[in-house]
Protein backbone atom coordinates (compact mmCIF):
# COMPACT_ATOMS: atom_id res chain seq x y z
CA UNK A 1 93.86 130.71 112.92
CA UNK A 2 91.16 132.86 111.50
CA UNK A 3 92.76 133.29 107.96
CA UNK A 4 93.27 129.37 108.05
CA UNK A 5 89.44 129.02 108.60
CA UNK A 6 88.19 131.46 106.01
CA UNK A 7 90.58 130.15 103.83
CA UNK A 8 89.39 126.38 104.19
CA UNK A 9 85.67 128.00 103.31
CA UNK A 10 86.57 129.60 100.31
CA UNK A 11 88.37 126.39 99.43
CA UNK A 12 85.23 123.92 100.15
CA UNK A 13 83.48 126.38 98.49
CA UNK A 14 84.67 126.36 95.46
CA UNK A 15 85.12 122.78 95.17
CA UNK A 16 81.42 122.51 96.27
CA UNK A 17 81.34 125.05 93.04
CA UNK A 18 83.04 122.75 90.90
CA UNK A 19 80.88 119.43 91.76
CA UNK A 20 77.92 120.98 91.50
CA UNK A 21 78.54 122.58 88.35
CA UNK A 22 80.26 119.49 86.79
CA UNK A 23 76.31 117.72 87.96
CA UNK A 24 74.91 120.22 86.31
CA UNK A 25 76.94 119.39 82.89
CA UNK A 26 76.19 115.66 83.13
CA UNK A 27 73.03 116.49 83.35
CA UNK A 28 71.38 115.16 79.34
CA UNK A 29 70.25 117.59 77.18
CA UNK A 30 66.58 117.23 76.88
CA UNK A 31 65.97 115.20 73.18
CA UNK A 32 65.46 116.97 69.87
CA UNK A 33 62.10 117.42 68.64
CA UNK A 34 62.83 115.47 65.90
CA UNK A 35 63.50 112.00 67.66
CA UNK A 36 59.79 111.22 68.36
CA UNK A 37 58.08 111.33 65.22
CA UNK A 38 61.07 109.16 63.38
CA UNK A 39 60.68 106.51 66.58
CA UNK A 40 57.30 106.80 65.95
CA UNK A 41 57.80 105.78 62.32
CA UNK A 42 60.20 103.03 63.03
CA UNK A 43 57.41 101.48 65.20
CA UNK A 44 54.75 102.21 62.70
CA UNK A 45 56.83 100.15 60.10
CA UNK A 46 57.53 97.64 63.26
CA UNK A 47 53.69 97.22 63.73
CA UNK A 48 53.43 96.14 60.26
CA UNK A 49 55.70 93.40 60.16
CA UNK A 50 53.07 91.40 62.57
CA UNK A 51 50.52 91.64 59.38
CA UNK A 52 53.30 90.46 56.96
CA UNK A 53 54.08 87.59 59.02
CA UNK A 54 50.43 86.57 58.64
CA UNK A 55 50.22 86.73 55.01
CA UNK A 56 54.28 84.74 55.34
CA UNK A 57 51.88 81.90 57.71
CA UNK A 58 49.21 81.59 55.43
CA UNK A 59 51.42 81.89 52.42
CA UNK A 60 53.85 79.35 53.59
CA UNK A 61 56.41 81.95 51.44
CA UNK A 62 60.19 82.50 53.43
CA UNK A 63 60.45 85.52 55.27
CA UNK A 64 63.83 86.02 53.54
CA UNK A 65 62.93 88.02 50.38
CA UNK A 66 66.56 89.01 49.20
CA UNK A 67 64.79 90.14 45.54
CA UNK A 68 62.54 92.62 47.15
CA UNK A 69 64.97 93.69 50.02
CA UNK A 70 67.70 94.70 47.63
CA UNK A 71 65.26 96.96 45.57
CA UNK A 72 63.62 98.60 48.61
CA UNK A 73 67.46 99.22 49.65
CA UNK A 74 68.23 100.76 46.40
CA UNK A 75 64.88 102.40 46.13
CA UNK A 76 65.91 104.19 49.64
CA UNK A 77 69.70 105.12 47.96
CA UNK A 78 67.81 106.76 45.07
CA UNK A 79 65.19 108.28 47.59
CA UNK A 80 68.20 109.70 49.73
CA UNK A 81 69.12 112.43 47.46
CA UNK A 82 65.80 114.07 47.48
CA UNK A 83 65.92 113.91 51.23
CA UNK A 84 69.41 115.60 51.59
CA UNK A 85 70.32 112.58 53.10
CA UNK A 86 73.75 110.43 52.33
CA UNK A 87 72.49 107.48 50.16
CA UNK A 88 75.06 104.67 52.21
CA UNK A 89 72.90 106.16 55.80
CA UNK A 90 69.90 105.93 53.93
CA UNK A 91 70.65 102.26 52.84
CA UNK A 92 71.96 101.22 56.21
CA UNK A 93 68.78 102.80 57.97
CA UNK A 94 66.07 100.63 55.56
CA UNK A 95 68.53 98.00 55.89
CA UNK A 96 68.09 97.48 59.99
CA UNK A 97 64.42 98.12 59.22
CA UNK A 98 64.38 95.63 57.15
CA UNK A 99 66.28 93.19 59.63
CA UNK A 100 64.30 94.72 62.81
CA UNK A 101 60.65 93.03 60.64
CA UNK A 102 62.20 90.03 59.95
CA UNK A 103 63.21 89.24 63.55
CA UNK A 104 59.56 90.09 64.31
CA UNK A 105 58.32 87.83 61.31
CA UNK A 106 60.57 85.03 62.70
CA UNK A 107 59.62 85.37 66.30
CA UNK A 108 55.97 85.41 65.73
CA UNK A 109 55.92 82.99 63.27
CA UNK A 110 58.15 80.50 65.91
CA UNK A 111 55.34 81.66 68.47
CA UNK A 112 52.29 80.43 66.50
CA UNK A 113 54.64 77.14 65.65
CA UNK A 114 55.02 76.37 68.73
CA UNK A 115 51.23 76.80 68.95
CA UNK A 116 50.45 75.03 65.97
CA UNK A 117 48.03 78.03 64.97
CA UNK A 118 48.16 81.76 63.86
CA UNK A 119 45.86 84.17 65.53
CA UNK A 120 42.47 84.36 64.29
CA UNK A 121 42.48 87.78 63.04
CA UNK A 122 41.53 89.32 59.62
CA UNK A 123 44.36 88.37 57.09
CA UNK A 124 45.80 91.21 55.36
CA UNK A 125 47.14 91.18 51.42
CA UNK A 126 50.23 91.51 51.13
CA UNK A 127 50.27 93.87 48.06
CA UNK A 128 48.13 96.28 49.84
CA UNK A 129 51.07 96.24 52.85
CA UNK A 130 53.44 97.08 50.63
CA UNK A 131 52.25 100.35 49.48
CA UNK A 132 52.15 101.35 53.04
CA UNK A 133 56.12 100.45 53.66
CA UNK A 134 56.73 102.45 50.81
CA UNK A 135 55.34 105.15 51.90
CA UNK A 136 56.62 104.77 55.69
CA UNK A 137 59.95 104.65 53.96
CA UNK A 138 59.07 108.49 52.62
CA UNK A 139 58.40 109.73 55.57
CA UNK A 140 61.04 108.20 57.62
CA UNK A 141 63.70 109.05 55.30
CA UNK A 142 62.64 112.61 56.32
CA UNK A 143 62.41 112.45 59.14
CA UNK A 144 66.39 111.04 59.30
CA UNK A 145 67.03 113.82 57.49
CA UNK A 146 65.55 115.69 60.47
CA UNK A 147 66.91 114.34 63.34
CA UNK A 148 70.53 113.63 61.20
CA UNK A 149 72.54 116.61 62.47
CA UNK A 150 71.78 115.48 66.08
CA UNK A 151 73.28 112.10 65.69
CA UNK A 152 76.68 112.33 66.76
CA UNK A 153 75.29 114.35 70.12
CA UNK A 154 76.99 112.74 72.90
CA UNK A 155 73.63 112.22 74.68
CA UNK A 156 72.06 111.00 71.82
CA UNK A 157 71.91 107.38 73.40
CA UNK A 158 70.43 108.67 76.23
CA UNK A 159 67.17 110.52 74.36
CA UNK A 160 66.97 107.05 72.18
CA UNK A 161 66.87 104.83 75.41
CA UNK A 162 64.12 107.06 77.54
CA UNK A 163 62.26 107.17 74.35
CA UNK A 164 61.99 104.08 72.69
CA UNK A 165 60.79 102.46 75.86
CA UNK A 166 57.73 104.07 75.77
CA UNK A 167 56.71 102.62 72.77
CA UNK A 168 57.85 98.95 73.80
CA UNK A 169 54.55 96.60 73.87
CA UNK A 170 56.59 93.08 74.83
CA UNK A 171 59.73 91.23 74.77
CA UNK A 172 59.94 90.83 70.63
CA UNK A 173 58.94 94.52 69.76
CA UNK A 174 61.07 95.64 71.91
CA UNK A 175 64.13 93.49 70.55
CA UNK A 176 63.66 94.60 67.19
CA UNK A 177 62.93 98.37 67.65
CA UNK A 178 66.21 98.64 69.47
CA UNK A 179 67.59 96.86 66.39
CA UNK A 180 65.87 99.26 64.04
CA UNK A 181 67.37 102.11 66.42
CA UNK A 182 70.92 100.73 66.92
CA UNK A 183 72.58 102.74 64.51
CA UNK A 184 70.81 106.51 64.75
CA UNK A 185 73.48 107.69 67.32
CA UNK A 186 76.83 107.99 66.23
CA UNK A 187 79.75 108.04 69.14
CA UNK A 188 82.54 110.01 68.19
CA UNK A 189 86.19 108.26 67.69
């Protein structure tokens, strides 16, 4: 009866062993250093889209701008190489950039619809925005470049989740940063 009862410790032991150390392994890595400043980028960029859908208001221009959209895309292909970075990622990450600001543009320009006025705020020019998503693009492409190998990390989703929703300031941001986010973790098939 003794042997049985040692036995049946050893045995709950271990399997106390097990559970704990499969907790342990479920556990997330914490996040590369490199995810914050590129979310922080992506937001910057996001930020921006509020101003452009000012000058788009007082403009009365379509958000849609296919012309400039394809040669920021191809600007980002060319842009890619320097980087280190594989021109069809490169063009897919400006590309949901690109969509993330216009669902911003569209939802704030619906909002002041609806309102029948735009906020009264300084209006920006649009030409001096531009040379500010250019350079945004730089630095983001680096920082992809960066936070790149990481991407197929099988926690990956988790470190994007905990930290983009620090940087959500309402309902529309936060749509179209996880839209600008939705394809920097890859899961592996």
């Amino acid at each position: 009866m003794l042997h049985f009862s040692r036995l049946s410790q050893l045995l709950t032991g271990a399997l106390l062993g097990v559970l704990a150390s499969g907790t342990q392994a479920a556990a997330p890595t914490p996040a590369p250093d490199a995810l914050q400043p590129l979310l922080a980028t992506i937001n910057e960029r996001l930020n921006l889209a509020d101003q452009v859908a000012l000058t788009k208001w007082d403009s009365g221009k379509p958000i849609q701008d296919t012309a400039r959209e394809t040669l920021v895309i191809a600007n980002a292909r060319r842009q890619a190489i320097e980087h280190k970075v594989d021109p069809e990622d490169a063009a897919e990450l400006i590309a949901a950039q690109i969509e993330a600001n216009k669902l911003v543009q569209y939802g704030l320009l619906a909002q002041w619809q609806a309102a029948s006025k735009a906020p009264d705020v300084p209006r920006p020019d649009l030409n001096k925005i531009r040379p500010q998503l250019d350079e945004l693009q730089n630095r983001l492409l680096q920082q992809y470049a960066d936070f790149a190998p990481y991407r197929v990390d099988p926690d990956c989703p988790a470190w994007l989740a905990a930290q983009r929703s620090s940087l959500i300031k309402d309902a529309l941001h936060g749509q179209a940063l996880i839209r600008a986010t939705g394809e920097l973790c890859i899961a592996e098939q």
